[in-house]
PDB file of N, CA and C in Angstrom:
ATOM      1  N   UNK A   1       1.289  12.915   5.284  1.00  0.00           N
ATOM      2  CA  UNK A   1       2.496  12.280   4.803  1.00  0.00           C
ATOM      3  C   UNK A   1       3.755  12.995   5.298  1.00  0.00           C
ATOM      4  N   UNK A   2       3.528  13.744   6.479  1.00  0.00           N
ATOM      5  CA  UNK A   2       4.733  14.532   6.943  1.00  0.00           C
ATOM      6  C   UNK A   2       5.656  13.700   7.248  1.00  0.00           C
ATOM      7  N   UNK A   3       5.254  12.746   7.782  1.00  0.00           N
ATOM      8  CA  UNK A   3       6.644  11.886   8.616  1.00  0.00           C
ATOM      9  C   UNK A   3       7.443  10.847   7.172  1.00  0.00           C
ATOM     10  N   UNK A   4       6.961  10.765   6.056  1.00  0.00           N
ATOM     11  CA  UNK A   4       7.748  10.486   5.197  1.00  0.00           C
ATOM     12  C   UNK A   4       9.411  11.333   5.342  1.00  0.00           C
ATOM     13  N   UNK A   5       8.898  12.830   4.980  1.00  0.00           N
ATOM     14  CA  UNK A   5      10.196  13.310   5.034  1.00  0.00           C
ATOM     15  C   UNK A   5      11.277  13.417   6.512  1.00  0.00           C
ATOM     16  N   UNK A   6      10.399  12.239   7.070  1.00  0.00           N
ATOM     17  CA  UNK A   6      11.611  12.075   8.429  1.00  0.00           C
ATOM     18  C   UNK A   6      12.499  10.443   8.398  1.00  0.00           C
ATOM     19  N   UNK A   7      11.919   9.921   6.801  1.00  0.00           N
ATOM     20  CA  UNK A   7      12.503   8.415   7.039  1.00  0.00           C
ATOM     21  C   UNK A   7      13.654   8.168   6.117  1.00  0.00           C
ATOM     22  N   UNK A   8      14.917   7.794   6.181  1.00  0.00           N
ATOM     23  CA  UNK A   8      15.691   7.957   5.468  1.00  0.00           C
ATOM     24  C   UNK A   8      15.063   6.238   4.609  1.00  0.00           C
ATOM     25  N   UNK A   9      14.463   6.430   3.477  1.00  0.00           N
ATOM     26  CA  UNK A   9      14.184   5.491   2.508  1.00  0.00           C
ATOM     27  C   UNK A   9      15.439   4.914   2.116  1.00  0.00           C
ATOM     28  N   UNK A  10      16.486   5.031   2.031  1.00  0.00           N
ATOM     29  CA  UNK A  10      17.480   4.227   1.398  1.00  0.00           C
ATOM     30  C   UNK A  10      17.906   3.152   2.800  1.00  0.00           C
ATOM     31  N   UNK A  11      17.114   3.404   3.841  1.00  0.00           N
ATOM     32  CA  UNK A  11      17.266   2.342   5.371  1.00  0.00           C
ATOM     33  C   UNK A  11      16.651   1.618   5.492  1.00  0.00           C
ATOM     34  N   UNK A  12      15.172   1.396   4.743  1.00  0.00           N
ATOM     35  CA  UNK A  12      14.244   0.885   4.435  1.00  0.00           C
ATOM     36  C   UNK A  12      14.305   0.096   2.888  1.00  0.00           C
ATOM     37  N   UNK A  13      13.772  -1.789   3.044  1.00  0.00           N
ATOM     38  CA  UNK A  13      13.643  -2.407   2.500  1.00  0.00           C
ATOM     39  C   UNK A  13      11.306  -2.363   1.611  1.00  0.00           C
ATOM     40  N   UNK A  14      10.854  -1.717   2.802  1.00  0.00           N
ATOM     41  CA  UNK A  14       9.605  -2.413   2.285  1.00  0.00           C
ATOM     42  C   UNK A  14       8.689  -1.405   3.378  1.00  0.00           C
ATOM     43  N   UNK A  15       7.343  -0.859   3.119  1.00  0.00           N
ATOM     44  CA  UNK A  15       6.968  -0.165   3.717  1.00  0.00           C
ATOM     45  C   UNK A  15       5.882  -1.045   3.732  1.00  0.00           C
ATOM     46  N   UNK A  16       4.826  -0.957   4.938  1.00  0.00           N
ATOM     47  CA  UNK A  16       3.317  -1.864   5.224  1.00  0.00           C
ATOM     48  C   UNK A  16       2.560  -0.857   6.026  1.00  0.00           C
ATOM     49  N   UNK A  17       1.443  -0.748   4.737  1.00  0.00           N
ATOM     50  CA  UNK A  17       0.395   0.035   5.583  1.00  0.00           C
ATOM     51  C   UNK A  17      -0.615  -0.903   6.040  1.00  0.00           C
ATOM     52  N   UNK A  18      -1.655  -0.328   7.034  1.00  0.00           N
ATOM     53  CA  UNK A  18      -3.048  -0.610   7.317  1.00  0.00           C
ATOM     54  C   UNK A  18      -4.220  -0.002   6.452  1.00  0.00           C
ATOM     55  N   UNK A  19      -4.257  -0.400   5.433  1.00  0.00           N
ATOM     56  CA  UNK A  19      -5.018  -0.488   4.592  1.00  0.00           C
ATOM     57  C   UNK A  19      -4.584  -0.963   2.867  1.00  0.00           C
ATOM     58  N   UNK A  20      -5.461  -0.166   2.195  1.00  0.00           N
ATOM     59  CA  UNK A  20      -5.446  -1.068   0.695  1.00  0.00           C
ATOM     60  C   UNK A  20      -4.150  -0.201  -0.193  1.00  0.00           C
ATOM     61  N   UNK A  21      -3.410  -0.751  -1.076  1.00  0.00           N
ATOM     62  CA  UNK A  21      -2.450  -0.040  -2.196  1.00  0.00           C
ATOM     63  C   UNK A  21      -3.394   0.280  -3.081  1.00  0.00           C
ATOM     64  N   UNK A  22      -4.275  -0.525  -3.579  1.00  0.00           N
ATOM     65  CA  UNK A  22      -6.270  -0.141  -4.607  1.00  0.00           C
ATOM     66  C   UNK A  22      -6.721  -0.242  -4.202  1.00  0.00           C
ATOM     67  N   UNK A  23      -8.032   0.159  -4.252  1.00  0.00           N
ATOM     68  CA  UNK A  23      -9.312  -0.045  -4.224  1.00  0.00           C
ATOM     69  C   UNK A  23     -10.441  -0.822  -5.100  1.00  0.00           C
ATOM     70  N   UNK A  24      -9.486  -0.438  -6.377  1.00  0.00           N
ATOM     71  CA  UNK A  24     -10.553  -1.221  -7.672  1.00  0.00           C
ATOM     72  C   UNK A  24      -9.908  -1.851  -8.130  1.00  0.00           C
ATOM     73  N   UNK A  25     -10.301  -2.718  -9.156  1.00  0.00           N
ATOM     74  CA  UNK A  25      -9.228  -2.761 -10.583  1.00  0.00           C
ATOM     75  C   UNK A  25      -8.964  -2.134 -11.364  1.00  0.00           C
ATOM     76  N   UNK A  26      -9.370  -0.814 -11.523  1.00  0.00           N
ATOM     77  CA  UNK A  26      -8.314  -0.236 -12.464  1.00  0.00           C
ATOM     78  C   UNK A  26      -7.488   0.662 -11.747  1.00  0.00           C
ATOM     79  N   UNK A  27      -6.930   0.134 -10.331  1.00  0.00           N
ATOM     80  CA  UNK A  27      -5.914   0.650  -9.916  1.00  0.00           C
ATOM     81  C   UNK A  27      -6.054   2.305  -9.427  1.00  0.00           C
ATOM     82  N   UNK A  28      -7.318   2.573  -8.596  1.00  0.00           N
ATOM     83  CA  UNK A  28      -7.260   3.622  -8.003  1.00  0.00           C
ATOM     84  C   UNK A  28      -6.552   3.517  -6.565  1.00  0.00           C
ATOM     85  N   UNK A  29      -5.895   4.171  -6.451  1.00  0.00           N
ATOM     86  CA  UNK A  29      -4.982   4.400  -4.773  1.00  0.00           C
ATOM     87  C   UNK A  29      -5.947   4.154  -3.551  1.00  0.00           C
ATOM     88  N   UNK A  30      -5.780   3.965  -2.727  1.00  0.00           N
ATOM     89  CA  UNK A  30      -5.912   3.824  -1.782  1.00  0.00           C
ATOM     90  C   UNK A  30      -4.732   4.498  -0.564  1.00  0.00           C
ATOM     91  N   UNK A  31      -4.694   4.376   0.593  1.00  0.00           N
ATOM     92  CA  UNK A  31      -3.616   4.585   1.610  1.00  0.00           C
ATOM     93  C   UNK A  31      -2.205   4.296   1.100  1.00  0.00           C
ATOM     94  N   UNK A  32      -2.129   2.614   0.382  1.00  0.00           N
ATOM     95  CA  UNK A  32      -0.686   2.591   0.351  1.00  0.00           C
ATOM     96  C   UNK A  32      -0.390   3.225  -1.135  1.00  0.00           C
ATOM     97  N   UNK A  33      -0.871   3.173  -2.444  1.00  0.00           N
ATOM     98  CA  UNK A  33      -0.798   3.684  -3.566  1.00  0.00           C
ATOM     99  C   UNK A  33      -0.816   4.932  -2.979  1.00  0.00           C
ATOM    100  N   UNK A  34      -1.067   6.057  -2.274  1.00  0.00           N
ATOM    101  CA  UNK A  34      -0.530   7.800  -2.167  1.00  0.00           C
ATOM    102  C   UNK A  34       0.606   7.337  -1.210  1.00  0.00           C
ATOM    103  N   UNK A  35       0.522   6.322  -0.721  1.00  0.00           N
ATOM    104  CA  UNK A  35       1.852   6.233   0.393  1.00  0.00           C
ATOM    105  C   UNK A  35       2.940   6.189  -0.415  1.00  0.00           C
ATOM    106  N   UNK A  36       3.147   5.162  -1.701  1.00  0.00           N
ATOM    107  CA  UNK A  36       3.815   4.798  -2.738  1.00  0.00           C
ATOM    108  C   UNK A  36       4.395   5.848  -4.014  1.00  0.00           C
ATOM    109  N   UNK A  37       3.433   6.834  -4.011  1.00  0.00           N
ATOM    110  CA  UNK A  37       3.700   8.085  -4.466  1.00  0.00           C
ATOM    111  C   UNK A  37       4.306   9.277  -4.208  1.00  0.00           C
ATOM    112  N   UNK A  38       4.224   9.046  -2.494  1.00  0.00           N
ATOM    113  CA  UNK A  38       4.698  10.080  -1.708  1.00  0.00           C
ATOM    114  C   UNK A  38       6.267   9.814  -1.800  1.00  0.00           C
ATOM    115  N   UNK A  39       6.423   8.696  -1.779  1.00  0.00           N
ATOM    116  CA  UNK A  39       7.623   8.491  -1.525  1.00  0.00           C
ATOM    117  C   UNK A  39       8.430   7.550  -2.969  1.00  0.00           C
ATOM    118  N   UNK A  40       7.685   8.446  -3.872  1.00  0.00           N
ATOM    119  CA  UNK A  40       8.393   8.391  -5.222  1.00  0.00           C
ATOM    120  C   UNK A  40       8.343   7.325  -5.946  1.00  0.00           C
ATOM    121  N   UNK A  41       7.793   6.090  -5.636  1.00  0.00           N
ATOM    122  CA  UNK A  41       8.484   4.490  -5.980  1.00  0.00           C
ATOM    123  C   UNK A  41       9.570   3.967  -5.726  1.00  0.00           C
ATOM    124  N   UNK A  42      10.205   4.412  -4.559  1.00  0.00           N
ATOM    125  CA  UNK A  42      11.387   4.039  -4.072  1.00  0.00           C
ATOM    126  C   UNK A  42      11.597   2.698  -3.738  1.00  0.00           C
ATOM    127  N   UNK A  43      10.236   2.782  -2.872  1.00  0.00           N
ATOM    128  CA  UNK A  43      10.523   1.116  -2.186  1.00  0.00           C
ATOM    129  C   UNK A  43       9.079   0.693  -2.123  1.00  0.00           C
ATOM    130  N   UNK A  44       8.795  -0.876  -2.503  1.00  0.00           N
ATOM    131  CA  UNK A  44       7.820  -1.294  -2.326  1.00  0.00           C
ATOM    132  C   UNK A  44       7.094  -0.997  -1.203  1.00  0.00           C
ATOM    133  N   UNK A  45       5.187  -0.983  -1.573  1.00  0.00           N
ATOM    134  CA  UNK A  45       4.529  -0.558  -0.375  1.00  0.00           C
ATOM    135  C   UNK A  45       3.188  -1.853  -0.849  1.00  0.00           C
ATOM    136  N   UNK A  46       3.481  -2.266   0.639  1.00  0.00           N
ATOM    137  CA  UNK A  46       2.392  -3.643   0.841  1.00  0.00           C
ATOM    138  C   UNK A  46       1.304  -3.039   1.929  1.00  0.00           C
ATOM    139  N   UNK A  47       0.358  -3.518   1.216  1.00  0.00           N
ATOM    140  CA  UNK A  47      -1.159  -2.976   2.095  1.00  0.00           C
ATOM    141  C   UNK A  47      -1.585  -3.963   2.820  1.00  0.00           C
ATOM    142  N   UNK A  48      -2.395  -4.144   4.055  1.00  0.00           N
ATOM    143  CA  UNK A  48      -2.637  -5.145   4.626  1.00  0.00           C
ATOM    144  C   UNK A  48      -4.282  -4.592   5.182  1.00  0.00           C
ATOM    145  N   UNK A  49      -4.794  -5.487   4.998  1.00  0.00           N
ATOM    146  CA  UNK A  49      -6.337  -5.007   5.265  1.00  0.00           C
ATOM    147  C   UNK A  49      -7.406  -6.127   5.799  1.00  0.00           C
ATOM    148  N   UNK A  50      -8.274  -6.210   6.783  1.00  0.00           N
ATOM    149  CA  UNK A  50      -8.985  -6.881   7.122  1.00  0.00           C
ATOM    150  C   UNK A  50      -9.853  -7.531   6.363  1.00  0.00           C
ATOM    151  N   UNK A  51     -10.415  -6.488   5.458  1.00  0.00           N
ATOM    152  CA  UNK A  51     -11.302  -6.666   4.320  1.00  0.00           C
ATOM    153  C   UNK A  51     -11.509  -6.289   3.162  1.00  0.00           C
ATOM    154  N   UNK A  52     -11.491  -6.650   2.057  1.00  0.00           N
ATOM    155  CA  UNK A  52     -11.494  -6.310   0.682  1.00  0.00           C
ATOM    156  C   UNK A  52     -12.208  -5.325   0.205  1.00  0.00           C
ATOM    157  N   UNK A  53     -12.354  -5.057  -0.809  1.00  0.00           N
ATOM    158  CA  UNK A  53     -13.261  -3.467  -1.517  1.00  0.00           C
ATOM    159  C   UNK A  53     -14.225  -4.415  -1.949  1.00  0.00           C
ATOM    160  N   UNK A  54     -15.100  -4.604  -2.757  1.00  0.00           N
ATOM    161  CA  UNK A  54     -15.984  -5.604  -3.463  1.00  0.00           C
ATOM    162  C   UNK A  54     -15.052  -5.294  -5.110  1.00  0.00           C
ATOM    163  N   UNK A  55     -15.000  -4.090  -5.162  1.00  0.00           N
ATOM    164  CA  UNK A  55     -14.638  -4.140  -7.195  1.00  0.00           C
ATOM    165  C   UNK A  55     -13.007  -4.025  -6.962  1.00  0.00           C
ATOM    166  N   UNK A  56     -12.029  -4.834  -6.232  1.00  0.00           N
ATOM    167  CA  UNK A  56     -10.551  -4.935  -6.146  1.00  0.00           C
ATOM    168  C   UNK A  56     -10.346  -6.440  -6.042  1.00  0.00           C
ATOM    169  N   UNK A  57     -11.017  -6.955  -7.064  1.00  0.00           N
ATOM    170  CA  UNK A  57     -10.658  -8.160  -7.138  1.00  0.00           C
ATOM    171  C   UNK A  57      -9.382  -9.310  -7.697  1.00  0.00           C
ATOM    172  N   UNK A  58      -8.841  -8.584  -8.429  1.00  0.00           N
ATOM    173  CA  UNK A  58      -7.586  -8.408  -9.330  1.00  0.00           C
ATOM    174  C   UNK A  58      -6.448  -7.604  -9.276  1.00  0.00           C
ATOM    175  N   UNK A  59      -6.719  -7.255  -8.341  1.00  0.00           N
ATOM    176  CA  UNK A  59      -5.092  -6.380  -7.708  1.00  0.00           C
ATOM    177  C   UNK A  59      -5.134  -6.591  -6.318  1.00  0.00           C
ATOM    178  N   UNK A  60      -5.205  -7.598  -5.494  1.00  0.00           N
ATOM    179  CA  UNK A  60      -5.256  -7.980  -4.174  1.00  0.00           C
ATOM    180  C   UNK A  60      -4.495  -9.903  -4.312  1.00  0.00           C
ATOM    181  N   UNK A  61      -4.155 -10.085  -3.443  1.00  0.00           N
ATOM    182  CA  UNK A  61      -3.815 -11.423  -3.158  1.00  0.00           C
ATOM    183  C   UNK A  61      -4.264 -11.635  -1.525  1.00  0.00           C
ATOM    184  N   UNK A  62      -5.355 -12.212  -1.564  1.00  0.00           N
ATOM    185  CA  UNK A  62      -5.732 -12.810  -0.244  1.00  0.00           C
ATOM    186  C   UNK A  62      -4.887 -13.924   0.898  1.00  0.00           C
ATOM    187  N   UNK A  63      -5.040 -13.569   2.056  1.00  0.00           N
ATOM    188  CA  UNK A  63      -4.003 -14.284   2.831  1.00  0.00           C
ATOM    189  C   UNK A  63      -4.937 -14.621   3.935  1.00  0.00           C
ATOM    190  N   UNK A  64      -5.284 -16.195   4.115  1.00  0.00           N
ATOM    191  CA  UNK A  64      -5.796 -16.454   5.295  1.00  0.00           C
ATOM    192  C   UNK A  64      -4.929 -16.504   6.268  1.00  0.00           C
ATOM    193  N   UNK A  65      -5.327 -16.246   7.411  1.00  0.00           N
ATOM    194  CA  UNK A  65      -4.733 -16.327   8.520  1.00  0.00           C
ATOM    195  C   UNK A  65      -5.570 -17.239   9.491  1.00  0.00           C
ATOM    196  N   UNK A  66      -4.650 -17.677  10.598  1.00  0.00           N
ATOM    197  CA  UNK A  66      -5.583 -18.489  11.516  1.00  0.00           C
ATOM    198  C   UNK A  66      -5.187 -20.159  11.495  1.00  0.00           C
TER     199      UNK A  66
END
């Protein structure tokens, strides 16, 4: 998470990782949830992922593409 402290967050509307904000439903982190932490709750962090967890069924919104 080094390069956090190189981004001036108040320049930034919305951060997007490659991978999950959970993993489960009861809201264990993943990539963007420590991404989201790292950087305080400043600014929303949207996860984008190929494929789902099996038990993150309720904290995901699926997006077909294609």
């Amino acid at each position: 998470m080094t390069i956090i402290r190189k981004i001036q967050l108040s320049e930034i509307e919305v951060v997007i990782v490659d991978g999950h904000v959970y993993v489960d439903n009861n809201k264990t982190y993943g990539l963007g949830g420590y991404t989201w932490e790292a950087i305080e709750y400043k600014v929303p962090v949207i996860g984008v992922a190929k494929r789902g967890f099996f038990a993150n069924k309720q904290t995901v919104v699926e997006v077909i593409r294609g």
